[in-house]
C-alpha atoms as a PDB file:
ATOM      1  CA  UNK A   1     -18.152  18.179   7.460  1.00  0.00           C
ATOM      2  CA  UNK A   2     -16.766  17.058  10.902  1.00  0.00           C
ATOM      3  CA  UNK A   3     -12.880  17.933  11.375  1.00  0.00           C
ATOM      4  CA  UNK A   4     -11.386  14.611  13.292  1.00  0.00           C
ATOM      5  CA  UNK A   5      -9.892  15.579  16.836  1.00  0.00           C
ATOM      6  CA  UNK A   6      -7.538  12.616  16.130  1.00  0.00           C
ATOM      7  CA  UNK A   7      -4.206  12.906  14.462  1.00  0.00           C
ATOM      8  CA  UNK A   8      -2.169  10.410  12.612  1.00  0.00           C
ATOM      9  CA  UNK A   9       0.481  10.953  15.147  1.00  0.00           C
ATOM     10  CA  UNK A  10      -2.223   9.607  17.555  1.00  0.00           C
ATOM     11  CA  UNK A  11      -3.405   6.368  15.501  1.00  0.00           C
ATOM     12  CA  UNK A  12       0.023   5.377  14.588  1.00  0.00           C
ATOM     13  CA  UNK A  13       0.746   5.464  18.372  1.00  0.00           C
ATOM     14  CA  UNK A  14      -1.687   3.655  19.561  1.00  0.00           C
ATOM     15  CA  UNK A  15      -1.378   0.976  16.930  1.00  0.00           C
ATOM     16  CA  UNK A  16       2.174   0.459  17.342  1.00  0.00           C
ATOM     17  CA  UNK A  17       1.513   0.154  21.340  1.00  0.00           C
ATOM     18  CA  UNK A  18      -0.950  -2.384  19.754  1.00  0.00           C
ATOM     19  CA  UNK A  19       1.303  -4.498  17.761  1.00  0.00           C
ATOM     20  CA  UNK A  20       4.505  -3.977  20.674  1.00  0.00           C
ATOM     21  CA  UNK A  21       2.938  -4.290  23.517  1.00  0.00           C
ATOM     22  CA  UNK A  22       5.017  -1.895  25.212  1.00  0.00           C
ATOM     23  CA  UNK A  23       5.879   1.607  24.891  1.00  0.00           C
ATOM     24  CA  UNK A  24       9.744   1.382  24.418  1.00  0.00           C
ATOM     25  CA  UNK A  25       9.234  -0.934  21.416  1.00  0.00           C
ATOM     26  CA  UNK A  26       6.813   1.104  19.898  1.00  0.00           C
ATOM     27  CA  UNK A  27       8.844   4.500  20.482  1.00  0.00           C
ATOM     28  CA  UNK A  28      11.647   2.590  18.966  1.00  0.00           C
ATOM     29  CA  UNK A  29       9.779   2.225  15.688  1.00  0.00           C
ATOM     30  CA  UNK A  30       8.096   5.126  15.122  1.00  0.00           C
ATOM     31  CA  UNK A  31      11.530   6.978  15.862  1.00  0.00           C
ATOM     32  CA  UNK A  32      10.400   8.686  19.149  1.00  0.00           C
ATOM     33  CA  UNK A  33      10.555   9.109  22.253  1.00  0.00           C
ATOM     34  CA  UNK A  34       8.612   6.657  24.953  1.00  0.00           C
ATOM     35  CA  UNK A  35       7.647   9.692  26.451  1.00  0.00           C
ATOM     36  CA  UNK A  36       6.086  10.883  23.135  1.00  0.00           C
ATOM     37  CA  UNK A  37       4.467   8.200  22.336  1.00  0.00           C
ATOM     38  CA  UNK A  38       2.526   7.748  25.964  1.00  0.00           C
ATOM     39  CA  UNK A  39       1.192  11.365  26.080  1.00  0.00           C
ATOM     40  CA  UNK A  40      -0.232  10.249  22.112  1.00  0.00           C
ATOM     41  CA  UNK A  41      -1.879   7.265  23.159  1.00  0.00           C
ATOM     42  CA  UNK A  42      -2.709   9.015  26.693  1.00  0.00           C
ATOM     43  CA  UNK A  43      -4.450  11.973  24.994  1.00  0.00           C
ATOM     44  CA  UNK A  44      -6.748   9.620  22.440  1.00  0.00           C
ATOM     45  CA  UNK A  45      -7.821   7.475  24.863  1.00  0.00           C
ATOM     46  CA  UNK A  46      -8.640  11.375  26.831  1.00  0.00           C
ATOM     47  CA  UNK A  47     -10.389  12.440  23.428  1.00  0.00           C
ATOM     48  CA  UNK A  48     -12.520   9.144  22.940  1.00  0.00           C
ATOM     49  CA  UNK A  49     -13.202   9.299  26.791  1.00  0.00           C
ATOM     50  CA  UNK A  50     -12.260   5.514  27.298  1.00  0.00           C
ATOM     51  CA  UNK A  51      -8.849   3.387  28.605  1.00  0.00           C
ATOM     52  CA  UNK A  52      -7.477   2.014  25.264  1.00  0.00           C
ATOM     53  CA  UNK A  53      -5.164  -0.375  26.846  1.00  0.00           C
ATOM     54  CA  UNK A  54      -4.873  -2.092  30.271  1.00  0.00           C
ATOM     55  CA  UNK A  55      -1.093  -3.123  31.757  1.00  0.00           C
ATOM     56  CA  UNK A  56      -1.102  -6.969  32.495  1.00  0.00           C
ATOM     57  CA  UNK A  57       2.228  -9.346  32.763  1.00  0.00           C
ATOM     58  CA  UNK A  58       2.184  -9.707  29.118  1.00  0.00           C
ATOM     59  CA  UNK A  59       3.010  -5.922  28.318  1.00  0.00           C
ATOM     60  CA  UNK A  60      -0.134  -3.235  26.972  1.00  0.00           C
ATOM     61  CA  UNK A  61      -3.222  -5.013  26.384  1.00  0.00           C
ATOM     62  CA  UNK A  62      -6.047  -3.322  24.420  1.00  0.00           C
ATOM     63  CA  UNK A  63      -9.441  -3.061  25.815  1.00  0.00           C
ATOM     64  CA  UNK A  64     -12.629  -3.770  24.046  1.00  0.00           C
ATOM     65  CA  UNK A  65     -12.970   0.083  22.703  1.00  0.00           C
ATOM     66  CA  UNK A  66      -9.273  -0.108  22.384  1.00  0.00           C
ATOM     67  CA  UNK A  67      -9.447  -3.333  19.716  1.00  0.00           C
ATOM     68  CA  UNK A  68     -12.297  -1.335  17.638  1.00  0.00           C
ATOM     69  CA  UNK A  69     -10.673   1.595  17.895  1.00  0.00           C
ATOM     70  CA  UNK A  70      -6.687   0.044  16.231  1.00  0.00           C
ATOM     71  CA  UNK A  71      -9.317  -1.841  13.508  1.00  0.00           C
ATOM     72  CA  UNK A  72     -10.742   1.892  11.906  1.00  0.00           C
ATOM     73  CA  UNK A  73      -7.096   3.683  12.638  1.00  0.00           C
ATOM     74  CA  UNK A  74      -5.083   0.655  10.908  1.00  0.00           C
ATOM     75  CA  UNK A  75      -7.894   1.784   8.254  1.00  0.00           C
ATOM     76  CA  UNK A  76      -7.173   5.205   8.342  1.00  0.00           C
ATOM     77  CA  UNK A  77      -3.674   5.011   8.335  1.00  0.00           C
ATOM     78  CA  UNK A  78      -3.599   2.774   5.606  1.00  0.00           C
ATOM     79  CA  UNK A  79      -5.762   5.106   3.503  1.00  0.00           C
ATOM     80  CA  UNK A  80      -3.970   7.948   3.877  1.00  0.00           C
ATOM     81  CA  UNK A  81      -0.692   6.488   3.140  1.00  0.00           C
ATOM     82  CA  UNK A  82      -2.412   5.237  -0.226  1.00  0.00           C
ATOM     83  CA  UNK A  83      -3.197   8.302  -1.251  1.00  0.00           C
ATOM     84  CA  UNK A  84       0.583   9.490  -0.517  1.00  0.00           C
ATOM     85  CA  UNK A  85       1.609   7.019  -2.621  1.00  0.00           C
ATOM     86  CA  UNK A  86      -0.750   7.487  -5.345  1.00  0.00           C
ATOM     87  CA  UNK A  87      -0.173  11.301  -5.711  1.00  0.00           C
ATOM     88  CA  UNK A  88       3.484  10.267  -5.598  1.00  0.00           C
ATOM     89  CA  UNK A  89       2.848   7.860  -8.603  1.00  0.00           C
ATOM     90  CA  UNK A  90       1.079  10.970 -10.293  1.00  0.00           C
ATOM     91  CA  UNK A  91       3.757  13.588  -9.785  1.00  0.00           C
ATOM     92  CA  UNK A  92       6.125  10.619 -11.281  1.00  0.00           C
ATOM     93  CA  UNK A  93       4.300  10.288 -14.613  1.00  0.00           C
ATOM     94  CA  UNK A  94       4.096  13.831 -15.120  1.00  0.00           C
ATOM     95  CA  UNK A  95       7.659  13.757 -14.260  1.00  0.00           C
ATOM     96  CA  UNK A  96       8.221  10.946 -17.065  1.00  0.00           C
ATOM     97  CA  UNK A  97       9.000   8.346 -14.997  1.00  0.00           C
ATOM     98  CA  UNK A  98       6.909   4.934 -15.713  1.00  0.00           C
ATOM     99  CA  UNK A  99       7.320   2.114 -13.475  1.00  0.00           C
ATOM    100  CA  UNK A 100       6.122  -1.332 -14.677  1.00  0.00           C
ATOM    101  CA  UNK A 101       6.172  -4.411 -12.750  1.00  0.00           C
ATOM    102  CA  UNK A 102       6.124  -7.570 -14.330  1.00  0.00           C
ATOM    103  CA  UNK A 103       6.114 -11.164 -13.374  1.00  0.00           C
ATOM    104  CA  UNK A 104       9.331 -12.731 -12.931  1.00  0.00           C
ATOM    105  CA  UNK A 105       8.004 -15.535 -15.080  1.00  0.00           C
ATOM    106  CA  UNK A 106       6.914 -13.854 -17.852  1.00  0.00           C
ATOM    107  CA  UNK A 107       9.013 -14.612 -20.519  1.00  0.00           C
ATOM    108  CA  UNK A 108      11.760 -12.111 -21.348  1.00  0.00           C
ATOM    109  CA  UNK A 109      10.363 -11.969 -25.568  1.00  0.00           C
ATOM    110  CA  UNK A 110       7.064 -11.389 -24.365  1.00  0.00           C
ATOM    111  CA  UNK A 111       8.219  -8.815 -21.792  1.00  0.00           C
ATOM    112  CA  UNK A 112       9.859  -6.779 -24.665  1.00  0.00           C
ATOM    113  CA  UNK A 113       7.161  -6.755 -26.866  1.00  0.00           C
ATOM    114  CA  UNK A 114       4.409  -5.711 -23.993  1.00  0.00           C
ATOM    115  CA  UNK A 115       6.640  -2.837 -22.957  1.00  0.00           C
ATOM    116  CA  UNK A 116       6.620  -1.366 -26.736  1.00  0.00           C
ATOM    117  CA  UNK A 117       4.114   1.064 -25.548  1.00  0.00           C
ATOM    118  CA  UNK A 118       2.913   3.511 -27.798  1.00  0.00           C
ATOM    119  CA  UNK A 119       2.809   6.882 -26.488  1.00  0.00           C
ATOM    120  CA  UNK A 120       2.223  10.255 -28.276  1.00  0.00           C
ATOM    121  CA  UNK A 121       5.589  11.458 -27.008  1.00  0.00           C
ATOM    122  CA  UNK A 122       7.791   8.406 -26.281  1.00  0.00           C
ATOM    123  CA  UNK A 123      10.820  10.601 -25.728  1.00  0.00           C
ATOM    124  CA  UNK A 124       9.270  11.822 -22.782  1.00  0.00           C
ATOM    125  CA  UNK A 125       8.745   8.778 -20.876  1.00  0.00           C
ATOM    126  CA  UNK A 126      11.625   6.383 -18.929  1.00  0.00           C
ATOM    127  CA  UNK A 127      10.718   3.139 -18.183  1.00  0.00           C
ATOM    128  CA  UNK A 128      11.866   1.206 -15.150  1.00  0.00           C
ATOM    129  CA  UNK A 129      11.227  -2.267 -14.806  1.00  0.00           C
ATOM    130  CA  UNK A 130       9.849  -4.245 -11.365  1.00  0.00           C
ATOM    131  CA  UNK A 131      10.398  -7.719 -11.236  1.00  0.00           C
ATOM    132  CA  UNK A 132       8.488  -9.408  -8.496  1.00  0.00           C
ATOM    133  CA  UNK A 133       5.433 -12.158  -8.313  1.00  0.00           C
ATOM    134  CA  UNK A 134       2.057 -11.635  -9.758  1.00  0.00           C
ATOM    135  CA  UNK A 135       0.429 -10.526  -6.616  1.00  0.00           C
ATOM    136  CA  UNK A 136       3.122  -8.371  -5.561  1.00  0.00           C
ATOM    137  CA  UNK A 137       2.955  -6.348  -8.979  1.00  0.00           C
ATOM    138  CA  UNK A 138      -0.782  -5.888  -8.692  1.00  0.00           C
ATOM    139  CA  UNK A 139      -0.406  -4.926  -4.846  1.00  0.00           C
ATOM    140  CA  UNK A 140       1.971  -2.177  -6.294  1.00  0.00           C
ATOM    141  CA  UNK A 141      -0.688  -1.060  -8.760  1.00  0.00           C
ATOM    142  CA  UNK A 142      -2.889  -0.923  -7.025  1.00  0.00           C
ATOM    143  CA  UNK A 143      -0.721   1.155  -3.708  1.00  0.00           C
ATOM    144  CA  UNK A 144       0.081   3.288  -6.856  1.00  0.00           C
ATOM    145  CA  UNK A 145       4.233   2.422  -6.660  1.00  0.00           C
ATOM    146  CA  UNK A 146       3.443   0.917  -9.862  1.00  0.00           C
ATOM    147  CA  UNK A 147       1.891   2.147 -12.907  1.00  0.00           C
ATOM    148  CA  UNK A 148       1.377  -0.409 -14.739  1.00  0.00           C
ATOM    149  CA  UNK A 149       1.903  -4.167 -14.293  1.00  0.00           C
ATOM    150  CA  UNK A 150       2.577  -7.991 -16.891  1.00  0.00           C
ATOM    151  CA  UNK A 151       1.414 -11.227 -15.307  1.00  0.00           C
ATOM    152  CA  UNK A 152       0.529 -14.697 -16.171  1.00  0.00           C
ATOM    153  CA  UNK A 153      -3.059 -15.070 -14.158  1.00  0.00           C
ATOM    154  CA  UNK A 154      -5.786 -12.634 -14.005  1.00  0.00           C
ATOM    155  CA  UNK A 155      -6.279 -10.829 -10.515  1.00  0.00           C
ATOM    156  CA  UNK A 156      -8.974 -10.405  -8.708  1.00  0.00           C
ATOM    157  CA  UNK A 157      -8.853  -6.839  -7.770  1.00  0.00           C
ATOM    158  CA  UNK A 158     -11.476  -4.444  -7.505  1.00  0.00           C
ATOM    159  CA  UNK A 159      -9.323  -1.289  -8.002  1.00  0.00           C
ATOM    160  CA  UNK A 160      -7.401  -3.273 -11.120  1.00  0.00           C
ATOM    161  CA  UNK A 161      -8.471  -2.855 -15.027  1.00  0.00           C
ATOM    162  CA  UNK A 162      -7.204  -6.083 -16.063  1.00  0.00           C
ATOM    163  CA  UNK A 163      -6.652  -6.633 -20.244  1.00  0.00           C
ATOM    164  CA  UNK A 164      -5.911 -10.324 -21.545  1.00  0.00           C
ATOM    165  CA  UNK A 165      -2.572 -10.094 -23.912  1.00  0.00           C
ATOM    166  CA  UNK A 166      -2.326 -13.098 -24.606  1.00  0.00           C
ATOM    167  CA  UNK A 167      -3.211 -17.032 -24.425  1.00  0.00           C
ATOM    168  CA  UNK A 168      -0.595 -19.602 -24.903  1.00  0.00           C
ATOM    169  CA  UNK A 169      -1.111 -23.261 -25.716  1.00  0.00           C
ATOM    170  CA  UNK A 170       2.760 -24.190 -24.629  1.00  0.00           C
ATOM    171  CA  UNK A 171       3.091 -27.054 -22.455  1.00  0.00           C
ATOM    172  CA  UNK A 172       0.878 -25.552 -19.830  1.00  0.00           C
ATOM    173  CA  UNK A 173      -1.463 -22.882 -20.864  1.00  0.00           C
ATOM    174  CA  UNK A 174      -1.277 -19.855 -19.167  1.00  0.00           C
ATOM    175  CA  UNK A 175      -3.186 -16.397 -19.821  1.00  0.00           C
ATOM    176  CA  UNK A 176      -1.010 -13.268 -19.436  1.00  0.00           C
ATOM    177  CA  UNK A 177      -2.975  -9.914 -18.333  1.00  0.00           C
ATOM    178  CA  UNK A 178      -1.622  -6.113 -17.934  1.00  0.00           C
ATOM    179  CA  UNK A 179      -3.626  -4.041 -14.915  1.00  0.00           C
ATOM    180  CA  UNK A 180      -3.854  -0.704 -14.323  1.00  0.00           C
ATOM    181  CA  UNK A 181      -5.184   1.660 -11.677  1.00  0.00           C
ATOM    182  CA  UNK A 182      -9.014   2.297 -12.395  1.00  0.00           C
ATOM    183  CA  UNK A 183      -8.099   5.719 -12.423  1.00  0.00           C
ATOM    184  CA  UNK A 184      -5.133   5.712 -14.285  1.00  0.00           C
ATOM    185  CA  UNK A 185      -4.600   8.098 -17.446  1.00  0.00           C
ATOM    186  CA  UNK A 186      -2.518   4.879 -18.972  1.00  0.00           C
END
């Protein structure tokens, strides 16, 4: 397996450079110092042997290897902050701490009866409740800062296992589904 010469450090520097445009401002918000942050975007654009950026009137611009390059490290950053979050979800189960987002329009009757989940040990779990929109629930999921999560439409995620709960025939029909993680022990 290779070993990446790249650190995080290094891709989160260069892609705040990327979104700022200027060293201050992206010292600023990683919490560092503008020197730090130029000898981390100085040394990847030494490692990949290419100028990431080029210094115009409008601030830090990338270069063509520099805009391929903030694509895969927004990528990789991304990724490995997902599986932060997901091994934080983990250690919070085992801990007994459930977390279940659920559409703010969901009915609150409905709500109650969804969340009567049947566990062997029920003592063992506490349940905290996310409101938020559909989306935002299955986002959560899905980052793993939910568990579980109630909506009224189905969505169309990949890493979601989505179960219909119910079909109403109110004054607007409306399906309500509960996802889970694909790999979820729920």
């Amino acid at each position: 397996m290779r070993v990446p010469r790249l650190t995080m450090d290094m891709l989160a520097a260069v892609i705040a450079v990327a979104r700022k445009k200027a060293i201050p401002a992206a010292a600023e918000e990683l919490a560092l110092t503008a020197s730090a942050v130029h000898k981390r975007v100085r040394n990847t654009s030494k490692l990949l042997g290419t100028p990431l950026f080029t210094v115009t009137g409008d601030g830090m611009v990338l270069t063509e290897a520099g805009t391929l390059f903030v694509r895969d490290a927004e990528r990789a950053v991304e990724q490995a902050l997902l599986a932060e979050d997901r091994i934080t979800a983990l250690l919070q189960i085992e801990g007994g701490r459930l977390l279940v987002g659920h559409s703010t329009y969901l009915p609150p009757r409905f709500l109650i009866n969804m969340l009567k989940l049947r566990f062997d040990d029920r003592s063992r779990y506490r349940i905290e409740h996310i409101p938020g929109l559909t989306a935002d629930i299955a986002k959560r999921v899905v980052e793993g800062t939910a568990h579980a999560g109630f909506g009224e439409l189905p969505v169309d995620e990949a890493e979601l296992i989505s179960h219909l709960l119910s079909f109403s025939l109110d004054f607007i029909s409306t399906q309500r589904y509960c996802c889970v993680d694909d790999a979820s022990r729920l």
